[in-house]
Structures are given as structure tokens and as C-alpha cells.
Protein backbone atom coordinates (compact mmCIF):
# COMPACT_ATOMS: atom_id res chain seq x y z
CA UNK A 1 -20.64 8.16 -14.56
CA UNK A 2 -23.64 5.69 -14.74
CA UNK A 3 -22.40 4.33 -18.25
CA UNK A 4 -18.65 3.06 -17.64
CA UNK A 5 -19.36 1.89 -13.81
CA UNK A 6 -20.11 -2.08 -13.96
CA UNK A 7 -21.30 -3.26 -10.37
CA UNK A 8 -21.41 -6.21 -9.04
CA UNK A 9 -22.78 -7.39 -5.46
CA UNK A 10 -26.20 -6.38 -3.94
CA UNK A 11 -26.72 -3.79 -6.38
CA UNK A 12 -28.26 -3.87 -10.71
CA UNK A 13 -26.41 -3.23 -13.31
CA UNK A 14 -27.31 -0.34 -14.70
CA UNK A 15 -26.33 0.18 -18.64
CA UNK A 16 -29.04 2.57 -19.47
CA UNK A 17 -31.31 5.56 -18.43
CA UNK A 18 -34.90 4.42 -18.30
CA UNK A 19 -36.34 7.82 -18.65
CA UNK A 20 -38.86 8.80 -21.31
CA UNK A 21 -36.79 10.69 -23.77
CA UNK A 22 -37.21 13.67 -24.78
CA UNK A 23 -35.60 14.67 -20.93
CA UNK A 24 -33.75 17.72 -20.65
CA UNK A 25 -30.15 18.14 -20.51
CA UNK A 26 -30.38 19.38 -16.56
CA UNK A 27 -32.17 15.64 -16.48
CA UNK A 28 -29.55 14.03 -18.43
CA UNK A 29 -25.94 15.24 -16.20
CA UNK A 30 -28.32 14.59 -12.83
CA UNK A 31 -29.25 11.02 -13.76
CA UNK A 32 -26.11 9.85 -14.83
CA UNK A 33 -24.16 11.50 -12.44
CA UNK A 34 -25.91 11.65 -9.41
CA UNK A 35 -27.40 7.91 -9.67
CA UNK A 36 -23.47 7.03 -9.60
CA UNK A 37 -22.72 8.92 -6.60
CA UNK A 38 -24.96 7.19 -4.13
CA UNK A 39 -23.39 4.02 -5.12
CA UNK A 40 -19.80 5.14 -5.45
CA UNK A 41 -19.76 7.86 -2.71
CA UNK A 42 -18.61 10.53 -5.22
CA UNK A 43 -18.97 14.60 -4.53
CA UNK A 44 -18.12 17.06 -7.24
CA UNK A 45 -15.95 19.84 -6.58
CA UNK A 46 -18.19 23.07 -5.40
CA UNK A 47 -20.00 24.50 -8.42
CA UNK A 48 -17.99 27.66 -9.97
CA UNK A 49 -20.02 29.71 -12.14
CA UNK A 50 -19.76 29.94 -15.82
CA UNK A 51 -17.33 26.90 -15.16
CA UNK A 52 -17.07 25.07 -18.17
CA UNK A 53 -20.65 26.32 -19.21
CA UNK A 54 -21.63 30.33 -19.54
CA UNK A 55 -25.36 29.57 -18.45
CA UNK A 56 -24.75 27.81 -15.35
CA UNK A 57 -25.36 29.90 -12.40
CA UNK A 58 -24.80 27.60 -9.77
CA UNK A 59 -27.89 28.06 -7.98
CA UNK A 60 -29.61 24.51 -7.99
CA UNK A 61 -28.32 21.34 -7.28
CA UNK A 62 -27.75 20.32 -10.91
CA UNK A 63 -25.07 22.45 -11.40
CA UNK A 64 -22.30 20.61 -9.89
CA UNK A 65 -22.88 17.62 -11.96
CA UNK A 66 -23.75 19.84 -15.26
CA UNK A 67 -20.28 21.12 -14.58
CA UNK A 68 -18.10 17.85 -13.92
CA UNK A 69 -20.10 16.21 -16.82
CA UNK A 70 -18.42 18.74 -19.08
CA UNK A 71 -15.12 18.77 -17.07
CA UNK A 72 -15.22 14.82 -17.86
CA UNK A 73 -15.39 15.40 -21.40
CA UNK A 74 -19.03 13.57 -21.86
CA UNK A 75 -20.33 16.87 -23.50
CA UNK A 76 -19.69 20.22 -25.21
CA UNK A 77 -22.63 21.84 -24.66
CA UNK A 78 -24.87 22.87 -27.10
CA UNK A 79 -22.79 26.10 -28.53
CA UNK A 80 -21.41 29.17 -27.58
CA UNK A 81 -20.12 28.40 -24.73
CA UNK A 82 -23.30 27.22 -23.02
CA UNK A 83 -24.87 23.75 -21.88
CA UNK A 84 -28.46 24.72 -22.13
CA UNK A 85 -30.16 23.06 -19.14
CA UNK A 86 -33.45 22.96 -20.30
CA UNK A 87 -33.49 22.16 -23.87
CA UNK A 88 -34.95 18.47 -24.64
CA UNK A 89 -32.67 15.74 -25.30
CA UNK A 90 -33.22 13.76 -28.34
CA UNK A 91 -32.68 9.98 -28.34
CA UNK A 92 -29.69 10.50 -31.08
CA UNK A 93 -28.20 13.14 -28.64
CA UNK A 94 -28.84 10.48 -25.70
CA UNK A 95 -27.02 7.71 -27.34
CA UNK A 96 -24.07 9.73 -27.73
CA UNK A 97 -24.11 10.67 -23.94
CA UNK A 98 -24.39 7.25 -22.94
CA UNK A 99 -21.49 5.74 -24.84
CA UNK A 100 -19.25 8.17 -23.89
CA UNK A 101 -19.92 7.66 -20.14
CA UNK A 102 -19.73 3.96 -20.76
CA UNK A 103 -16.57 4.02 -22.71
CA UNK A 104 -14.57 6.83 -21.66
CA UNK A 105 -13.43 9.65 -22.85
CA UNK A 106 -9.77 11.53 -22.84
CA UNK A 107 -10.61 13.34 -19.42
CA UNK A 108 -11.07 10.21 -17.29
CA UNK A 109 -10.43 6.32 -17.40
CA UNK A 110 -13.05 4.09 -18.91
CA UNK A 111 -13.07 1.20 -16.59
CA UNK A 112 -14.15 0.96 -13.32
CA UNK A 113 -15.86 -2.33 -11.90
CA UNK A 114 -17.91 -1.27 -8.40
CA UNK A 115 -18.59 -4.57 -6.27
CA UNK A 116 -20.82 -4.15 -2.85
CA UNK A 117 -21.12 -6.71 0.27
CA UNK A 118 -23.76 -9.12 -0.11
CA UNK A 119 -26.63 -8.50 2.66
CA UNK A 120 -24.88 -9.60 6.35
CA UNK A 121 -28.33 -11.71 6.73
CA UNK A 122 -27.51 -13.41 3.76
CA UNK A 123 -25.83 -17.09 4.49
CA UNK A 124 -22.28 -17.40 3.93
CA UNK A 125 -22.29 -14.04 2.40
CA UNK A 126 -18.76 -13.64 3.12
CA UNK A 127 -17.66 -16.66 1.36
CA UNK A 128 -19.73 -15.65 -1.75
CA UNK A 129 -18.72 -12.14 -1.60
CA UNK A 130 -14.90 -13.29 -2.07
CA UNK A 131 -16.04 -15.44 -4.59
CA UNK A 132 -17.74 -13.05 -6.80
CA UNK A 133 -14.44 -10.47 -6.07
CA UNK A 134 -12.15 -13.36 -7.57
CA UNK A 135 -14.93 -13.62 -10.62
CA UNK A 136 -14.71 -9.36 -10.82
CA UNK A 137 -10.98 -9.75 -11.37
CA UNK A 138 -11.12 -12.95 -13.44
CA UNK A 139 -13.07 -11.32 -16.09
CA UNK A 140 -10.93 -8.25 -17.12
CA UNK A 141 -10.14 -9.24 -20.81
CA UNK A 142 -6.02 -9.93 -20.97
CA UNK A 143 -6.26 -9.00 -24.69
CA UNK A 144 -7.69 -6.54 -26.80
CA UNK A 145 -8.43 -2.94 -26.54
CA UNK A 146 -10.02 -2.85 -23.09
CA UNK A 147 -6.88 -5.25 -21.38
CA UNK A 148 -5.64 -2.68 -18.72
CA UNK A 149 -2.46 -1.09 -20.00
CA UNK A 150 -1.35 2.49 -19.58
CA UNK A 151 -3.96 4.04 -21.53
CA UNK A 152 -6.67 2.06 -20.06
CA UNK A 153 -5.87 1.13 -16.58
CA UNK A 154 -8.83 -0.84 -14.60
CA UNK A 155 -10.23 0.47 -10.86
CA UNK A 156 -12.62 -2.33 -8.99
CA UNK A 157 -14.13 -0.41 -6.13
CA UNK A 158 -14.56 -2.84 -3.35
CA UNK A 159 -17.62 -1.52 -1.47
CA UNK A 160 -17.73 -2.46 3.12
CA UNK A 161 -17.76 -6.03 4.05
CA UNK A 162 -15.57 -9.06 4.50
CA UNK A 163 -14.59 -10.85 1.21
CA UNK A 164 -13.17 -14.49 1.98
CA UNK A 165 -11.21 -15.95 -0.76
CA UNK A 166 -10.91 -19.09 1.05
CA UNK A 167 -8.13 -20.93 -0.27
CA UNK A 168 -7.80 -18.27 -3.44
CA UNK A 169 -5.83 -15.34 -4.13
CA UNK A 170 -6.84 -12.56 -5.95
CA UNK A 171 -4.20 -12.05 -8.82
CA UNK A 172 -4.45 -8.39 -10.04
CA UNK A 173 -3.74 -7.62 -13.76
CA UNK A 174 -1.16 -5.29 -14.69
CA UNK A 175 -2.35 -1.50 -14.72
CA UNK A 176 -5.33 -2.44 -11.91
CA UNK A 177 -6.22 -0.48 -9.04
CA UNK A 178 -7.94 -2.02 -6.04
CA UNK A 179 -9.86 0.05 -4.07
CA UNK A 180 -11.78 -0.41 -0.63
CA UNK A 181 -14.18 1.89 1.49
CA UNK A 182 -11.60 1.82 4.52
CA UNK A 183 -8.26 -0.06 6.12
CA UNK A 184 -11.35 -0.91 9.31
CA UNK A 185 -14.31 -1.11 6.45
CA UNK A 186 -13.19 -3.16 3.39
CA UNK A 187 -11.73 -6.73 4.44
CA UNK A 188 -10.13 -9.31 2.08
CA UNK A 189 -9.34 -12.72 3.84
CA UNK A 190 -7.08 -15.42 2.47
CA UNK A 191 -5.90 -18.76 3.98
CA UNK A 192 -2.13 -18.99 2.11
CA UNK A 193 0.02 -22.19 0.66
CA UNK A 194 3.03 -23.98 0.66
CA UNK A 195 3.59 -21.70 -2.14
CA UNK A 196 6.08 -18.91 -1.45
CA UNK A 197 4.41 -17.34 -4.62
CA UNK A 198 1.35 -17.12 -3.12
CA UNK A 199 -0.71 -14.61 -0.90
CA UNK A 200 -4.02 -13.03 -0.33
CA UNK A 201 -3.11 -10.55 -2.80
CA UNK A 202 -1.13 -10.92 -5.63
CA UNK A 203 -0.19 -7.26 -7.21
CA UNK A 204 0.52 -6.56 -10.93
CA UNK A 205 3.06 -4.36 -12.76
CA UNK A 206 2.11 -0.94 -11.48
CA UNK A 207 -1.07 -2.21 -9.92
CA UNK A 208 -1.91 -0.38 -6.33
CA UNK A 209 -4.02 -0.87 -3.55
CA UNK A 210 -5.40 1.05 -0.84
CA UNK A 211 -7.65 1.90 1.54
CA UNK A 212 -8.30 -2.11 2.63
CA UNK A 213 -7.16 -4.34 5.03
CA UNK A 214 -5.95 -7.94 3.93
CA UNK A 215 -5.55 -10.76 6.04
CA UNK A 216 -3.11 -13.83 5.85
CA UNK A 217 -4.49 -16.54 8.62
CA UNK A 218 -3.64 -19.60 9.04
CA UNK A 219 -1.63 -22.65 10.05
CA UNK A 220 0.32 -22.91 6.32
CA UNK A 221 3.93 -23.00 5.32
CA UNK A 222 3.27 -19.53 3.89
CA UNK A 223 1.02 -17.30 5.02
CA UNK A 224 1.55 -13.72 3.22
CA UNK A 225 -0.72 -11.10 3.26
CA UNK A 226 0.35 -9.33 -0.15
CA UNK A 227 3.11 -10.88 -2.88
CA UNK A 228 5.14 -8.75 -5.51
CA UNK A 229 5.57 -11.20 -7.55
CA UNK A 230 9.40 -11.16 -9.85
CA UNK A 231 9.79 -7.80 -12.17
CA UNK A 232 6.82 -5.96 -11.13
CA UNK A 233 7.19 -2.42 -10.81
CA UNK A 234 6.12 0.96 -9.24
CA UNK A 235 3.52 -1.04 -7.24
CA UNK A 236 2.01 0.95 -4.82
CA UNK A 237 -0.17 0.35 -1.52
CA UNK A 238 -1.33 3.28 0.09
CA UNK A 239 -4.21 2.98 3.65
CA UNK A 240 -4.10 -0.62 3.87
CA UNK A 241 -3.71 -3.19 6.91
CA UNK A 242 -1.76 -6.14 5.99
CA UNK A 243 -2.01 -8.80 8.93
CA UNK A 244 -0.01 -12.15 8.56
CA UNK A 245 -0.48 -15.08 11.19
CA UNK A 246 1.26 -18.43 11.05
CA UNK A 247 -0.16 -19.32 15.15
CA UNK A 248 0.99 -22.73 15.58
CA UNK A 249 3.20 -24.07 12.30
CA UNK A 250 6.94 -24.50 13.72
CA UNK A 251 8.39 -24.96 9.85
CA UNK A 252 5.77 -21.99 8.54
CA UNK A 253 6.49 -18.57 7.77
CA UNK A 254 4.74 -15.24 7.64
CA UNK A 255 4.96 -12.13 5.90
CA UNK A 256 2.87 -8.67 5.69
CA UNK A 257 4.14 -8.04 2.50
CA UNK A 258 6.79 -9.75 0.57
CA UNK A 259 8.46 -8.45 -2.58
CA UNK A 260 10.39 -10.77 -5.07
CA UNK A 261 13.15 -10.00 -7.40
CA UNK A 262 13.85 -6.51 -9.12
CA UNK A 263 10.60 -5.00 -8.17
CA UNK A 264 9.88 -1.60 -7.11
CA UNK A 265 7.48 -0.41 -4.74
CA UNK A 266 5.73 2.30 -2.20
CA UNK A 267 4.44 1.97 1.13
CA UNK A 268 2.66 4.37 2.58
CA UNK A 269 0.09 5.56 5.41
CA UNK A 270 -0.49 1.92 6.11
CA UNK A 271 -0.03 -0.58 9.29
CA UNK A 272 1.31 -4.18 8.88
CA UNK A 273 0.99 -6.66 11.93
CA UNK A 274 2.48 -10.46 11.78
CA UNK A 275 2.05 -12.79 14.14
CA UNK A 276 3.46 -16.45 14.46
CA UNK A 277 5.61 -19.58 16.14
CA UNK A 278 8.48 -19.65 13.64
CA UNK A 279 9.88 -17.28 11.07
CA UNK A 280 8.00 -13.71 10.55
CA UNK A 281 8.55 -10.41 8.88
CA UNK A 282 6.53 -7.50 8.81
CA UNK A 283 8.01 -6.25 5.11
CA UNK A 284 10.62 -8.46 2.93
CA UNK A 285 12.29 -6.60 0.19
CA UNK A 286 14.72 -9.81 -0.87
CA UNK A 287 16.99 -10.67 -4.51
CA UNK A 288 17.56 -7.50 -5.61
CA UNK A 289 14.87 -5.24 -5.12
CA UNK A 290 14.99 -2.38 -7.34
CA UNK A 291 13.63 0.13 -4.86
CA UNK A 292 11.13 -0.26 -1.84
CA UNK A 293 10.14 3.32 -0.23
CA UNK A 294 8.08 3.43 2.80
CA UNK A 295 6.41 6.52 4.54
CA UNK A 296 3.86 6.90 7.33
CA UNK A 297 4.30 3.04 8.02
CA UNK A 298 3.21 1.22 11.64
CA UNK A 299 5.24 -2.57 11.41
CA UNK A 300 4.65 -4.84 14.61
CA UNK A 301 6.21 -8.31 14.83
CA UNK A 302 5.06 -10.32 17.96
CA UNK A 303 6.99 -13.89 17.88
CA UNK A 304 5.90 -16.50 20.21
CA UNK A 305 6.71 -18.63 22.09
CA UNK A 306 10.20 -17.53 21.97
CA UNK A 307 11.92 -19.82 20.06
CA UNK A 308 10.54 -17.36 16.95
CA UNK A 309 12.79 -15.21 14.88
CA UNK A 310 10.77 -11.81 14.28
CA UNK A 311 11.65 -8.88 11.94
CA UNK A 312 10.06 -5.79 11.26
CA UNK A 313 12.18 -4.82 7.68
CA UNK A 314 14.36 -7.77 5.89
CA UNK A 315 16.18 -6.57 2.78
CA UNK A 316 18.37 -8.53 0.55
CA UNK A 317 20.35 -6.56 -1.94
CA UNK A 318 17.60 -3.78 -1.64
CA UNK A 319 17.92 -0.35 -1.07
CA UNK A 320 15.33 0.87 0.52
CA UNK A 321 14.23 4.57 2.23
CA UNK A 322 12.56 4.48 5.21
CA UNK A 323 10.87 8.05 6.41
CA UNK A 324 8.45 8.52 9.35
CA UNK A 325 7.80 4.96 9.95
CA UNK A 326 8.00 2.99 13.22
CA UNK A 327 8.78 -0.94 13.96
CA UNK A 328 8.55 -3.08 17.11
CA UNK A 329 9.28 -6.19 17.26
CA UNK A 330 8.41 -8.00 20.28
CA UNK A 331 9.85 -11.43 21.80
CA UNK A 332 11.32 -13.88 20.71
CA UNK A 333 14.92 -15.96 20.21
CA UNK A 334 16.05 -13.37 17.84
CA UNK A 335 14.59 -10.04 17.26
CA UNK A 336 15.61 -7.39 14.16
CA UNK A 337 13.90 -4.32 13.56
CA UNK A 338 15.51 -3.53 10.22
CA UNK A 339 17.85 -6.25 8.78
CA UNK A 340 19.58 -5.34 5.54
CA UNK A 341 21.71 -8.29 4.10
CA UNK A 342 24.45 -8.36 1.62
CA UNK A 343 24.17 -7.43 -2.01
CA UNK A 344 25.36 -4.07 -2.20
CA UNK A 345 22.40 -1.50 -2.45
CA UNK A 346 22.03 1.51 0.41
CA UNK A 347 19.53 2.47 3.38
CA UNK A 348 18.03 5.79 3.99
CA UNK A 349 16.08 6.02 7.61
CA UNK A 350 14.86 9.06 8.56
CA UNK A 351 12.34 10.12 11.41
CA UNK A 352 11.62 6.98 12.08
CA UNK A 353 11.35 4.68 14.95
CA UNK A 354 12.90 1.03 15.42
CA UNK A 355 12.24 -0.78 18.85
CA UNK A 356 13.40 -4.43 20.09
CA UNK A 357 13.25 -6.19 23.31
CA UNK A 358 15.62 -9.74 23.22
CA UNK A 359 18.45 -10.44 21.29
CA UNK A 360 19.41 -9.09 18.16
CA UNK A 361 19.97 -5.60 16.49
CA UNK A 362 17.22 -3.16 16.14
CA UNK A 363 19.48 -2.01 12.76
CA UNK A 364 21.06 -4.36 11.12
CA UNK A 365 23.44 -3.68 8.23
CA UNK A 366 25.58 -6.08 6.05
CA UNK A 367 27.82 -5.12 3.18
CA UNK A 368 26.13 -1.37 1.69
CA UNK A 369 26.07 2.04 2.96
CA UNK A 370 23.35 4.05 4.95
CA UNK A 371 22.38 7.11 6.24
CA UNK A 372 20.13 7.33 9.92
CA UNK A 373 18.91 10.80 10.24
CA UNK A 374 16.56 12.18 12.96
CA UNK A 375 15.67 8.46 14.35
CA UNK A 376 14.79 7.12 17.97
CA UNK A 377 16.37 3.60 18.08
CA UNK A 378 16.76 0.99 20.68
CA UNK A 379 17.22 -2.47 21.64
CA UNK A 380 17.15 -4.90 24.79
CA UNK A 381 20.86 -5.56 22.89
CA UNK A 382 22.23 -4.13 20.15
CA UNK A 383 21.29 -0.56 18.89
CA UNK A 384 23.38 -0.79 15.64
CA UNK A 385 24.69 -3.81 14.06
CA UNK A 386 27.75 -4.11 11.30
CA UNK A 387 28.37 -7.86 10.12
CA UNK A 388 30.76 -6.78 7.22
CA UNK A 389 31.76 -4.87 4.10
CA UNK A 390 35.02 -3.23 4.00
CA UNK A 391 35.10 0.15 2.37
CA UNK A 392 31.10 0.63 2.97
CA UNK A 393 29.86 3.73 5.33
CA UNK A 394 27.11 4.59 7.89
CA UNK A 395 26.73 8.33 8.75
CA UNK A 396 24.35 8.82 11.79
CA UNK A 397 23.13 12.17 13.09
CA UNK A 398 20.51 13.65 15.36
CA UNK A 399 19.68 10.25 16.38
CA UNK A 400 18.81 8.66 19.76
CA UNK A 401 20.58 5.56 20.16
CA UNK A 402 19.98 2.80 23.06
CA UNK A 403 21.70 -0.78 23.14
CA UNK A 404 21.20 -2.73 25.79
CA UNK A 405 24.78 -4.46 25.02
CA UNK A 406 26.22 -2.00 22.66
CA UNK A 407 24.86 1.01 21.00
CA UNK A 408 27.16 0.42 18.11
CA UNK A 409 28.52 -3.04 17.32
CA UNK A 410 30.95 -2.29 14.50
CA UNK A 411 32.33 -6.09 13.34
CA UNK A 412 33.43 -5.48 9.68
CA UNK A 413 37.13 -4.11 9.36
CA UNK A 414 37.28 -1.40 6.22
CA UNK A 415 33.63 0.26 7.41
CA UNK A 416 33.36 3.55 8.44
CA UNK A 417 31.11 4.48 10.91
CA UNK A 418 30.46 8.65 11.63
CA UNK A 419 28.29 10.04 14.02
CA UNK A 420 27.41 13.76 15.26
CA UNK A 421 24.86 15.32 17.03
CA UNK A 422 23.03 12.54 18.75
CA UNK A 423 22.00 10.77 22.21
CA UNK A 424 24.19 7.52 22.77
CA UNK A 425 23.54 5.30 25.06
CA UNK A 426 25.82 2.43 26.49
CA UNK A 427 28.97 1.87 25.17
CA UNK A 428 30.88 0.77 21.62
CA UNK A 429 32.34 -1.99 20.33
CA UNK A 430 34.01 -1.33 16.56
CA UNK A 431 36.56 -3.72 14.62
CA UNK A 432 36.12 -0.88 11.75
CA UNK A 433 36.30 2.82 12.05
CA UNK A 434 34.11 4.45 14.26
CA UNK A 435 34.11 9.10 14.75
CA UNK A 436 31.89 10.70 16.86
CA UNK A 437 31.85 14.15 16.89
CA UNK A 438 29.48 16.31 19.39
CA UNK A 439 27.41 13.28 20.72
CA UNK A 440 25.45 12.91 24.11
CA UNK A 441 25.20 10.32 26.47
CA UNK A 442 22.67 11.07 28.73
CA UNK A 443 24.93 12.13 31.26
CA UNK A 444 28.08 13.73 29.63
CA UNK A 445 28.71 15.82 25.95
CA UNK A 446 31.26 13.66 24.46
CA UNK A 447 32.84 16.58 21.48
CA UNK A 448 35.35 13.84 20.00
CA UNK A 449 34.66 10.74 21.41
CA UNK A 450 32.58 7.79 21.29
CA UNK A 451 31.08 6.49 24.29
């Protein structure tokens, strides 16, 4: 809707219809809506006749946009039912149409902020692209009646290109939505800190982000693609590539996505790749994380030389559930796919894959229950890995199990270990309690025994 969209970039800022008024109404939904949709890439649903208007037929091109101009609660139509295509428009009736694509109605929120790629010939467009996305985000009001809260949450479409932030981060409000054209299209590109609160990306309380890729790169003590910063919640990152590389800092670390203390969040759909000399980790859910939930998620760690300690999950005190998500971490002095540390909390994987090749645990639990369901795991040493937590439980089944070592290395006295139905391969070690019932080894059908 031409009124509410604000764009920024290689495009004008359009606030008005220039037409000579009287227009017709036909005029009026066409202009507005269809000027939007070549710069937002927007397609009404297909036309349905008498839908909301009597008199539209759906037989010209209009119609669509008559329709979702109604649908959005801009107009009424002009009585009984009808929109009246080709009855004038008066400059009274214009001004109402305007304002209530500029400022929203009940159908549909008022704010979204459109900001396009400056021209590739254009020098240092990059750099001045990320600076005008940082001056985008900067100018959402913090008070008042448009702040973004529930009832009037912010989108900023972020159009192709590369946006450098240079040494910046893009801090999102609470209630914004960031928005790109594509994980391969849309790139935002930070440098990081020696801040662990800082990041490319910064979310807000139930801010989300999607369809982007964001890139940490650089030689920092921190270098983290996206930060949840303490007490955020129901943040959400859907379609995006978060990339993290620390190349040659021995003290640095590096992160994909890190979330602080008792936040909440959703993964999903996306692919997260950190690279680095020291201390990396695809996704870090650490102090108490409320809930973390990832689906449809691609993690590779690649630590070299291999001195580096590389994981694909680290949670502390989290409790996160895992579904139809694979992690490989690669080289390396110590390798975890999925670490979960002490702090009570529990672990749901399901079809899911976790793959390591050196030393370590591809599953790593300490002190909480969890359930593995459905998953292909293996590692160069230790399939699954107990450190402790007497009276705590793991219940595995229909799993595929490889450990280099052990499949199961069961060192906490008190835990209770059950498995049915799955492929184990190489044998156990267990200081706690460990029942398999029905399991394969790849050779033999073990129907009360562990292998």
C-alpha cells in the first residue's frame, strides 16, 4: 500500500498520488496498490468474484487489487455492497484513502520501512548501503504511538545487495521484523568486538528475521553473527545464513548465533556455518535459556588447525528440541556435536543428524534428561556421552548409533540410560544404568542386551 511503505535506497519516497483528481476508483486501488508491488514484489491472491465487492467481475487486471484494497480495510465501497469502479474520486474521498494506506488500518500493520541496494556502479555502495540500513533502524521512534509494540509492530524490507555495517551492529527494536529478498540475495556484513554483547545482529523482544544471510568476519575476540541479548523472548529466525569466522585469533571466539540468559527462541529452515583457530559454536543456548527450538536446521563447525575446540549445539541450563536438523563438526582437538551442560533443563532430538570426526562426543549430556528419537548419530569417538546427574534419564529409540570408542559412555552413577529398537555400533561403557531391549548391531539382534 503506496501510503504506509517508507523506502529508502535507490528508490523516491512516495507519500502521495500525483494524479489529476477527479480519477476513478478502478484508478485509485491500481495506483496505490500496484505502484507498491513492483517495489515490494507483492501478488494478490487470484481475484474471486463478488469478493468483498458485488460489482467486481474479475475480468481486468484491476480487480485483484480492487479486491485486497477492501480486504485491507482501506475502503468500504461506495454502498450496497459494491465498490463502483468507475465513479470519480473526489479529493475529500482521496484524502481519506491515502491516510488510511499510510497509517494503517485494523486489517494490516501500519509500518513497513522498504530499503533497496544502492546501484553496484555506485562507489562504496556497500558501505553506504549498511550505513543507511543502521540509519532505517535508528529512526523508529522508541516512544509514542508509532514505537513498535504489539499493536504496531515494525517490518524493514531489506531489498538484494550487500549491506556492510563495518564496525556497527544493527540493534533491532522490540516488535521489529527484518526482512531480506533471499538467504543467497540479501547480505548483512559485520566485523564484531571484544564485546560478548555484540554481533552483526542484535534481535529484540519478539523481533524475527528471515530470509537473509548475516556474516560475522573477522580477526576479533568475538565474532557472532546474531546476539539474543538477556530476557528477550519468542525471537524467531526463519531462511537465514548465519556465518561466523574468527581465521587466525588464538584467544577469539565465534558463534552463528548466541542466546543470553532466559530467552526464548526458534530456528528454523536456516543454515549456520562457523569457522575459526580457537573456540567456535554453531548455536549457544547458555544461563538458562528459557526455550530454544530448532527445525529444518544445517550447523557446520570446521576448527582449524587442530588445536580448536568446535561445537555444533552448546546449551547451558537450556532445554532445547531439536527436530530434522543436522550438525557436523569437523577437526579439531575436541569436537561436540550437541553439548548440553549442567543446570537441569531437558533435550528432545528427533530426526536429526549429529556427525564428528576427532575426539569428543557427538551427544553430550550433563545433569538433565533427554529423549533421541529417529536420529543417525556418530563419532570418530564417542556416540553418546554422560558426565553426571544421578537420578536423570535418556530414553533412545529407533536410532543409529556409531562410536568410534564407545557408542554409549555412561559416567554418572544414578542415570538411567534405555534403549530399544535401534542400530548400535561398537561397544558400552556405563558407571549408571544402562537397558537395551531389541537393539541391532550390524551384525547380531541383541533382544536384552547391550552391545
Amino acid at each position: 500500500m503506496i501510503g504506509r511503505l517508507r523506502m529508502f535506497g535507490a528508490v523516491v519516497v512516495c507519500l502521495a498520488v500525483g494524479a489529476v483528481v477527479p480519477v476513478t476508483a478502478q484508478q485509485v486501488a491500481g495506483e496505490q496498490d500496484l505502484t507498491a508491488s513492483a517495489l515490494s514484489v507483492y501478488t494478490p491472491p487470484t481475484c474471486v468474484p463478488g469478493v468483498p465487492f458485488a460489482d467486481i467481475t474479475c475480468t481486468t487486471g484491476f480487480d485483484p487489487w480492487i479486491e485486497q484494497f477492501g480486504l485491507d480495510g482501506i475502503t468500504a465501497g461506495c454502498g450496497g455492497g459494491n465498490y463502483c469502479p468507475g465513479t470519480p474520486v473526489t479529493r475529500d474521498q482521496m484524502a481519506v484513502f491515502l491516510e488510511k494506506a499510510m497509517r494503517g488500518t485494523s486489517n494490516w500493520p501500519p509500518h513497513t520501512v522498504l530499503l533497496f541496494h544502492h546501484q553496484a556502479a555506485e562507489a562504496n555502495s556497500d558501505v553506504n548501503s549498511g550505513t543507511e540500513l543502521l540509519s532505517v533502524v535508528a529512526a523508529i521512534p522508541s516512544t509514542g504511538s508509532e514505537a513498535p509494540s504489539a499493536s504496531t509492530p515494525w517490518l524493514i524490507k531489506v531489498g538484494p545487495g550487500i549491506y556492510d555495517l563495518g564496525s556497527g551492529s544493527l540493534v533491532l527494536p522490540v516488535y521489529t521484523a527484518l526482512e531480506g529478498a533471499g538467504q543467497d540475495i540479501t547480505v548483512i556484513i559485520g566485523a564484531g568486538s571484544a564485546d560478548s554483547g555484540q554481533a552483526t545482529v542484535i534481535m529484540g523482544d519478539r523481533g524475527r528475521l528471515s530470509r537473509l544471510a548475516v556474516y560475522s568476519w573477522g580477526d576479533n575476540t568475538w565474532e557472532t553473527a546474531v546476539y539474543i541479548p538477556p530476557l528477550a523472548s519468542r525471537v524467531a529466525l526463519e531462511h537465514v545464513a548465519l556465518t561466523a569466522n574468527n581465521p587466525s585469533n588464538d584467544l577469539g571466539v565465534a558463534y552463528g548465533l548466541y542466546a543470553e540468559t532466559n530467552t526464548s527462541f526458534s530456528l528454523i529452515d536456516s543454515d549456520v556455518y562457523v569457522q575459526g583457530v580457537s573456540y567456535l559454536t554453531g548455536v549457544g543456548a547458555f544461563a538458562t535459556t528459557d526455550e530454544s527450538r530448532l527445525d529444518g536446521v544445517r550447523v557446520k563447525v570446521t576448527a582449524s588447525p587442530t588445536s580448536a575446540v568446535g561445537t555444533g549445539f552448546s546449551g547451558n541450563g537450556a532445554s532445547p528440541v531439536i527436530t530434522n536438523s543436522r550438525f557436523d563438526v569437523t577437526s579439531g582437538a575436541h569436537q561436540w556435536g550437541i553439548f548440553i551442560g549442567s543446570g537441569g533443563g531437558t533435550l528432545i532430538l528427533r530426526d536429526s543428524e549429529v556427525h564428528t570426526t576427532g575426539p569428543g562426543a557427538a551427544v553430550h549430556i550433563d545433569s538433565l534428561s533427554a529423549t533421541l528419537l529417529g536420529d543417525i548419530i556418530s563419532s570418530a569417538e564417542l556416540g553418546v556421552e554422560i558426565a553426571s546427574g544421578s537420578g536423570f534419564s535418556l530414553d533412545i529409540n529407533s536410532c543409529n548409533i556409531t562410536g568410534g570408542m564407545f557408542w554409549l559412555n555412561n559416567r554418572a552413577p544414578g542415570f538411567t540410560v534405555t534403549v530399544g529398537a535401534s542400530k548400535l555400533v561398537g561397544p558400552t561403557t556405563s558407571i549408571g544404568t544402562t537397558n537395551c531391549f531389541g537393539n541391532y548391531t550390524g551384525s547380531a539382534f541383541l533382544a536384552n542386551t547391550c552391545p
